[in-house]
N, C-alpha and C. Protein backbone atom coordinates (compact mmCIF):
# COMPACT_ATOMS: atom_id res chain seq x y z
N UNK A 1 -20.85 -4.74 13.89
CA UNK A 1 -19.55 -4.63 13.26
C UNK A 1 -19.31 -3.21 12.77
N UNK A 2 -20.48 -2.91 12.20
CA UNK A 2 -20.39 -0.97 11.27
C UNK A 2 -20.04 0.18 12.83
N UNK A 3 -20.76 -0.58 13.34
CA UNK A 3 -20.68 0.21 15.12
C UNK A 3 -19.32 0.11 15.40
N UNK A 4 -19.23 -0.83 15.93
CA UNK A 4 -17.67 -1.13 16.30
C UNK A 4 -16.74 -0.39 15.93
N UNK A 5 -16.39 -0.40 14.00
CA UNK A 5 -15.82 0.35 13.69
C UNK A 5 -15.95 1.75 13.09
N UNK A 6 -16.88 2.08 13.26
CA UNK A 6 -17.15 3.62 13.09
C UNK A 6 -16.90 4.13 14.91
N UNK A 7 -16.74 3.41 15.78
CA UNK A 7 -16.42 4.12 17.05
C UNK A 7 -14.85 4.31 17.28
N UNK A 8 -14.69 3.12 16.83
CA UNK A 8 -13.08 2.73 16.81
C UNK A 8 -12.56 4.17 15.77
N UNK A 9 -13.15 4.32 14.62
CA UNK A 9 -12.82 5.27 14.18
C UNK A 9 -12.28 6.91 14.69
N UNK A 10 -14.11 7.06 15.43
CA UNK A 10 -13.98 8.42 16.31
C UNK A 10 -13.17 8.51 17.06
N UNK A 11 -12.93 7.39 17.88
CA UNK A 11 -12.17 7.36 18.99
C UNK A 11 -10.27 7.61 18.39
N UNK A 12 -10.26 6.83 17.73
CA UNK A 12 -8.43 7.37 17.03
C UNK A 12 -7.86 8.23 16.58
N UNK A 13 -9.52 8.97 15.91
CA UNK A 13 -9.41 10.35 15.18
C UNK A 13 -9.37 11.57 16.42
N UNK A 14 -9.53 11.13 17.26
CA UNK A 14 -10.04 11.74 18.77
C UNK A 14 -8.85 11.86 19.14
N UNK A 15 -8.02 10.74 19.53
CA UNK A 15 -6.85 10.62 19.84
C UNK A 15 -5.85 11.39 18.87
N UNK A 16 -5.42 11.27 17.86
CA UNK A 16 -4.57 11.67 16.70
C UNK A 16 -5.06 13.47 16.66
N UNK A 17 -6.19 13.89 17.11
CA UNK A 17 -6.58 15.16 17.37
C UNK A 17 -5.85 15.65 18.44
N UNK A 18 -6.11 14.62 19.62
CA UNK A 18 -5.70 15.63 20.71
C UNK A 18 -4.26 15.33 20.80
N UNK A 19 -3.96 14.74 20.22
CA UNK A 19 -2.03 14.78 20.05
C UNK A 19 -1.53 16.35 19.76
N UNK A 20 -0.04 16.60 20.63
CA UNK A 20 0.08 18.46 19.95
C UNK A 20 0.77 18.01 18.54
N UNK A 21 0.31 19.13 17.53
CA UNK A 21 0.60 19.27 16.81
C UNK A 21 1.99 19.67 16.54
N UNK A 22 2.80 18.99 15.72
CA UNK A 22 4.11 19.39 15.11
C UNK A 22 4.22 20.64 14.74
N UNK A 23 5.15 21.58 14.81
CA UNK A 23 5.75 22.81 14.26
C UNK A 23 5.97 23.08 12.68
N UNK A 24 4.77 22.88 12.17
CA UNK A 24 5.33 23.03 10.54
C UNK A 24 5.41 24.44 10.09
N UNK A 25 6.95 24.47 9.81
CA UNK A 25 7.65 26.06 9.96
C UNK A 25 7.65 26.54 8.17
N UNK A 26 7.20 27.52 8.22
CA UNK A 26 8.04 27.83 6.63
C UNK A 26 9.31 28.19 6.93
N UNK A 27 9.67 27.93 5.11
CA UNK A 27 11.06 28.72 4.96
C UNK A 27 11.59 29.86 5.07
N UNK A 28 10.28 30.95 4.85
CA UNK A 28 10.49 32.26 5.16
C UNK A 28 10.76 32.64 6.62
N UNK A 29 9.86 32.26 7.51
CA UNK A 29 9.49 32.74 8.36
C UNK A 29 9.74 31.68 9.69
N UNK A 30 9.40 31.82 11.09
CA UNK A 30 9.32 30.83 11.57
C UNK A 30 7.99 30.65 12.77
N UNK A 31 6.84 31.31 11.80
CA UNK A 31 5.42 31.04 12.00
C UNK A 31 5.15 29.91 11.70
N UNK A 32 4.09 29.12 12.04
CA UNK A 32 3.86 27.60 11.68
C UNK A 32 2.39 28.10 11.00
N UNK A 33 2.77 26.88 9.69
CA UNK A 33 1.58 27.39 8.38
C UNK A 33 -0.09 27.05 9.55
N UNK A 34 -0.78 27.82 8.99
CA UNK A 34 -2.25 27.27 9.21
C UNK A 34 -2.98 27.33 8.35
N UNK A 35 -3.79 26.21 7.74
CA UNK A 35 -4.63 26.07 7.23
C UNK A 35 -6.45 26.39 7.33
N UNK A 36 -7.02 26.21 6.38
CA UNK A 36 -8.28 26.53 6.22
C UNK A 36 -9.35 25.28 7.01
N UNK A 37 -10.67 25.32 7.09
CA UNK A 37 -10.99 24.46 7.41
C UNK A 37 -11.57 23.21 6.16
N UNK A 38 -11.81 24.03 5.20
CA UNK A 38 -11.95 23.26 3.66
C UNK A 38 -10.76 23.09 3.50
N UNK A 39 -9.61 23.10 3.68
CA UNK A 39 -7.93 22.29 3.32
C UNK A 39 -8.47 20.78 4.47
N UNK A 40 -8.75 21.20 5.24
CA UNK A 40 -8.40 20.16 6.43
C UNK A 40 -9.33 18.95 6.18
N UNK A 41 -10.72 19.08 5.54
CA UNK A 41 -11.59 18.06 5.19
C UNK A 41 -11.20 18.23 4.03
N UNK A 42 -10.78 18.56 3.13
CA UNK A 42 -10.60 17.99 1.60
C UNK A 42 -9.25 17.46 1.75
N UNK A 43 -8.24 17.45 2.05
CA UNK A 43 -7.15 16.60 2.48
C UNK A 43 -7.58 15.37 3.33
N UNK A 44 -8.49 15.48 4.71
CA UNK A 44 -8.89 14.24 5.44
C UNK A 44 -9.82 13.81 3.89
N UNK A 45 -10.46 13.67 3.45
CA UNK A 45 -10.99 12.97 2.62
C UNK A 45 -10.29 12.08 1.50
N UNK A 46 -9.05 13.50 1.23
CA UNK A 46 -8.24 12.35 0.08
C UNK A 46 -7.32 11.53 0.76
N UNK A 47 -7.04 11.63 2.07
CA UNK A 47 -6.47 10.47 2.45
C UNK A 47 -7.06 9.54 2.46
N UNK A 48 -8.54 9.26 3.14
CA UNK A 48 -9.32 7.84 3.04
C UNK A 48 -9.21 7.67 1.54
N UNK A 49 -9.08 8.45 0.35
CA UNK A 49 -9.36 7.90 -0.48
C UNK A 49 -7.77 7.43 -0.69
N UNK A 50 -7.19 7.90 -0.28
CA UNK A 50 -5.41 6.92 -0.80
C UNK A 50 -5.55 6.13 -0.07
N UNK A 51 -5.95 5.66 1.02
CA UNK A 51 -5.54 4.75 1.86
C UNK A 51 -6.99 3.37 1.29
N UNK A 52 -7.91 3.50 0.55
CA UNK A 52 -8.81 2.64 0.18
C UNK A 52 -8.55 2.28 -1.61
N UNK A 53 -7.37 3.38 -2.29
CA UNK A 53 -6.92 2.89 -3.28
C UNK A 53 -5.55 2.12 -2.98
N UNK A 54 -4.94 2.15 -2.12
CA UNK A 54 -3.52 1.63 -1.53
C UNK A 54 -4.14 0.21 -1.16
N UNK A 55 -5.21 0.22 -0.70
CA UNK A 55 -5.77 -1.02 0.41
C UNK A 55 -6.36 -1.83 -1.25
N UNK A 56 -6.67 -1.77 -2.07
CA UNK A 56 -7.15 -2.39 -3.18
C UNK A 56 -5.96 -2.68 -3.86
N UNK A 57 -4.51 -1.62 -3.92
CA UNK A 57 -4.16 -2.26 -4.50
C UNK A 57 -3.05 -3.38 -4.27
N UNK A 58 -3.01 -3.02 -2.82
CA UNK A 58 -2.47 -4.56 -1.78
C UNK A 58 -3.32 -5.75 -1.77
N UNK A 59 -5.42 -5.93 -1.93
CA UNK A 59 -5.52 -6.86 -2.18
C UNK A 59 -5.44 -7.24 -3.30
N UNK A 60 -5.35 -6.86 -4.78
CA UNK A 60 -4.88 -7.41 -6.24
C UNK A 60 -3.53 -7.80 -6.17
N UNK A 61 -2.74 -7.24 -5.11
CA UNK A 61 -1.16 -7.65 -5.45
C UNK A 61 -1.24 -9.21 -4.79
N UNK A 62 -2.07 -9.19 -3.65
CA UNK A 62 -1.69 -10.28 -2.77
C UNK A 62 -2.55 -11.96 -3.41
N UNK A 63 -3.99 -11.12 -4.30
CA UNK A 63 -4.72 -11.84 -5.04
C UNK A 63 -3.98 -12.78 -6.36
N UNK A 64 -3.39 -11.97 -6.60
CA UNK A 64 -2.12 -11.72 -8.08
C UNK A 64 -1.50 -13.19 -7.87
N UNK A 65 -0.69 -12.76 -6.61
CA UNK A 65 0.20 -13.91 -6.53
C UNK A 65 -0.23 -14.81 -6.20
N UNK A 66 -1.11 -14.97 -5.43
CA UNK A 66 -1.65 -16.05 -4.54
C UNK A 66 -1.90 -16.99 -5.77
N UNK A 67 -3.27 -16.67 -6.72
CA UNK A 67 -3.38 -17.02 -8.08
C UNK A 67 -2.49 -17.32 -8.44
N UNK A 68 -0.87 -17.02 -8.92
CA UNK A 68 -0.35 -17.70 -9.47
C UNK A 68 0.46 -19.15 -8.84
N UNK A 69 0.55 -18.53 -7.63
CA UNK A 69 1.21 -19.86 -6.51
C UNK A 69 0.20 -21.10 -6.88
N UNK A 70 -1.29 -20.87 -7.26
CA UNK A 70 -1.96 -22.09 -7.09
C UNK A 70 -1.63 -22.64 -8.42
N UNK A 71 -1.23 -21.60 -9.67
CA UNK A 71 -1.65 -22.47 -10.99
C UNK A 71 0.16 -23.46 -11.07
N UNK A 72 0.40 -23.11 -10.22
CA UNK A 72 1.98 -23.54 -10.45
C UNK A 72 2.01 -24.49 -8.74
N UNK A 73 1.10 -24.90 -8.36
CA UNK A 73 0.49 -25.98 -7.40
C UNK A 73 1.75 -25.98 -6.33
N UNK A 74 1.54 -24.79 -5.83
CA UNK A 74 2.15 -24.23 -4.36
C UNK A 74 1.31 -23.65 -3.57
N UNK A 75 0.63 -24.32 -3.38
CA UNK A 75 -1.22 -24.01 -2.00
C UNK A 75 0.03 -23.16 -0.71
N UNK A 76 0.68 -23.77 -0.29
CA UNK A 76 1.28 -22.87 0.90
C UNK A 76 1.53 -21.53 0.58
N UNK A 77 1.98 -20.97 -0.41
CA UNK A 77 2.49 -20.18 -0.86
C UNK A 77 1.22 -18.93 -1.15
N UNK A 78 0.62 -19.35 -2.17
CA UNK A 78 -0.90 -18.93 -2.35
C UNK A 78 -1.45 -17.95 -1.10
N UNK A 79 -1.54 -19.25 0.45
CA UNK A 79 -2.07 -19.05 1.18
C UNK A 79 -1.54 -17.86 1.54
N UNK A 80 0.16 -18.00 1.88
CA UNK A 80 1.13 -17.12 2.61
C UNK A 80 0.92 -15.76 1.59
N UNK A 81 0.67 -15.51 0.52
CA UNK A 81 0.37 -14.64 -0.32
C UNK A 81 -0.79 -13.97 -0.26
N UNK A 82 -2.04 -14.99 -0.26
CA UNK A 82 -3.11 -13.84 0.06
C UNK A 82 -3.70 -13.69 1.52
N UNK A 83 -3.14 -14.17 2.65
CA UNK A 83 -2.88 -13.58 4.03
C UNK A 83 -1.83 -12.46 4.02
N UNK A 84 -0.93 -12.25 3.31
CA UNK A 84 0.10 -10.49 3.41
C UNK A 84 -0.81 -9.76 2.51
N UNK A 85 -1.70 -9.99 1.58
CA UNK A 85 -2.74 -8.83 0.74
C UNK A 85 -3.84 -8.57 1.86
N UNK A 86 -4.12 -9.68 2.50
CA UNK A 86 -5.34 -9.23 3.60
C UNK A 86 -4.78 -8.22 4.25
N UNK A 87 -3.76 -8.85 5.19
CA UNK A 87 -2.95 -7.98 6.28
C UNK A 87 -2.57 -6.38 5.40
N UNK A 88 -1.64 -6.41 4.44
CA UNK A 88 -2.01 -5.31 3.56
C UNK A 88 -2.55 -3.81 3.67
N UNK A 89 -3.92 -4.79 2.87
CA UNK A 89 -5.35 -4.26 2.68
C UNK A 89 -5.40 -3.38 4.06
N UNK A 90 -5.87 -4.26 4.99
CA UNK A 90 -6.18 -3.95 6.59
C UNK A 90 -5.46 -2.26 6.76
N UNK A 91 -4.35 -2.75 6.94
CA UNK A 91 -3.28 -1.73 7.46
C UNK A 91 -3.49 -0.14 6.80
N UNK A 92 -3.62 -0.36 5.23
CA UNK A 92 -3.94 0.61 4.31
C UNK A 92 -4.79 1.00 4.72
N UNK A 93 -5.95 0.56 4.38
CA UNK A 93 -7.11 1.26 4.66
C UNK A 93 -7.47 1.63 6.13
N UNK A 94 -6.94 1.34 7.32
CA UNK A 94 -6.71 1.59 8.45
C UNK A 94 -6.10 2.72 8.54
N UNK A 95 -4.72 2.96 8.56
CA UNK A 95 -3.95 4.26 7.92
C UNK A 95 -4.94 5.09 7.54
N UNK A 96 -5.57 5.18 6.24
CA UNK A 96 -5.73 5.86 5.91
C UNK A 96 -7.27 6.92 6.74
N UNK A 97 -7.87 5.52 6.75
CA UNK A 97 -9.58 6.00 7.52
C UNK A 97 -8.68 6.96 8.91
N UNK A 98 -7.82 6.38 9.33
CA UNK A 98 -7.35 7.26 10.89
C UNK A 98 -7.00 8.54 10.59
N UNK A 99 -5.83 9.11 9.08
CA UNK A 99 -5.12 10.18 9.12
C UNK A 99 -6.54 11.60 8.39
N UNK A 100 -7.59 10.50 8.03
CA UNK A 100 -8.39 11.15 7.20
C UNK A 100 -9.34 11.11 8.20
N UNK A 101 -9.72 11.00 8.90
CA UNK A 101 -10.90 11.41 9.96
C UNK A 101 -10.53 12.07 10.88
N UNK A 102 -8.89 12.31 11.49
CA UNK A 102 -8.31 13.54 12.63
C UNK A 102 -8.23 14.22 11.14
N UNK A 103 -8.30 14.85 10.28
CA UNK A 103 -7.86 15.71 9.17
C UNK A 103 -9.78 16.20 9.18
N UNK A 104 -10.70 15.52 9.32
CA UNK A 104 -12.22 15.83 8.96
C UNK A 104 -12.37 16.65 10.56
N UNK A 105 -12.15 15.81 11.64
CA UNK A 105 -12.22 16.16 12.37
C UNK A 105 -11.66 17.88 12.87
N UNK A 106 -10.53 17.85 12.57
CA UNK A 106 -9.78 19.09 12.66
C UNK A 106 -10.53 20.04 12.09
N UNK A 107 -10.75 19.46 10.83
CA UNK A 107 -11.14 21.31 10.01
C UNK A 107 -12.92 21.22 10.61
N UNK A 108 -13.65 20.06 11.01
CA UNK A 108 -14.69 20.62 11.29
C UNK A 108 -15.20 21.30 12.68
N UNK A 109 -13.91 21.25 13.82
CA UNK A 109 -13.76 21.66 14.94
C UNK A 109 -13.03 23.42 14.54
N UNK A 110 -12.09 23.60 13.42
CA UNK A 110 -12.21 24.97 13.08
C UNK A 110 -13.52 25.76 12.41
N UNK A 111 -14.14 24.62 11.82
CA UNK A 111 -15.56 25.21 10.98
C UNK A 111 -16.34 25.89 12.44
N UNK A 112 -16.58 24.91 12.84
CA UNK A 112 -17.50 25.52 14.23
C UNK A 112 -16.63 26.56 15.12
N UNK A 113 -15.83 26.28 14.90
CA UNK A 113 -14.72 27.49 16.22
C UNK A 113 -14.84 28.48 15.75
N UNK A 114 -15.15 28.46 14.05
CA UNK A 114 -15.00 29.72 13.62
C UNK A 114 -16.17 30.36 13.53
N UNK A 115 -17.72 29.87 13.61
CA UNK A 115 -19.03 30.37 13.66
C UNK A 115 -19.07 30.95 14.99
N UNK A 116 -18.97 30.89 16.13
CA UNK A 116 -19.09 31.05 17.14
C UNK A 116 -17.45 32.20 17.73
């Protein structure tokens, strides 16, 4: 399962890498900014970390309600409640592990580009 998705990982971050990059222009100028390779892993990092605080706090929301659907004896509801916190969860933390591993990936493909 850790296999699975740590490949699934590489592989999207792989993909989302070799996508061309958007034109992000300044206002001054109409050079496109470039970053460092410590911007690129300390940004990929705080995204997994938004996307694993986003993903927690979709399962407490979905937990939340679900809990209350049962104390007020609506089991369907509950259910339908903490299946959208799973689904949620999933998505979040999915998001996030993807935009934050092409972001690790990136700056550590400039780290090395730049030793050599």
């Amino acid at each position: 399962m850790k296999r699975a998705f740590l490949s699934a990982t590489i592989c999207l971050a792989g993909i989302a890498y070799a996508q061309e990059p958007v034109s992000t222009e300044t206002s001054r100028s109409s050079q496109p900014v470039h970053t460092s390779a410590k911007h690129d892993l300390g940004t990929g990092a705080g995204d997994i970390g938004k996307g694993a605080a986003k993903g927690a706090g979709s399962a407490a929301k979905g937990t939340g309600k679900a809990a209350v659907d049962l104390v007020t004896l609506h089991p369907i509801n509950a259910a339908t409640d903490l299946g959208k916190g799973a689904v949620g969860t999933g998505k979040n933390v999915g998001v996030g592990t993807a935009k934050g591993s092409a972001k690790i990936l990136r700056g550590t493909g400039k780290a090395i580009k730049h030793l050599f």
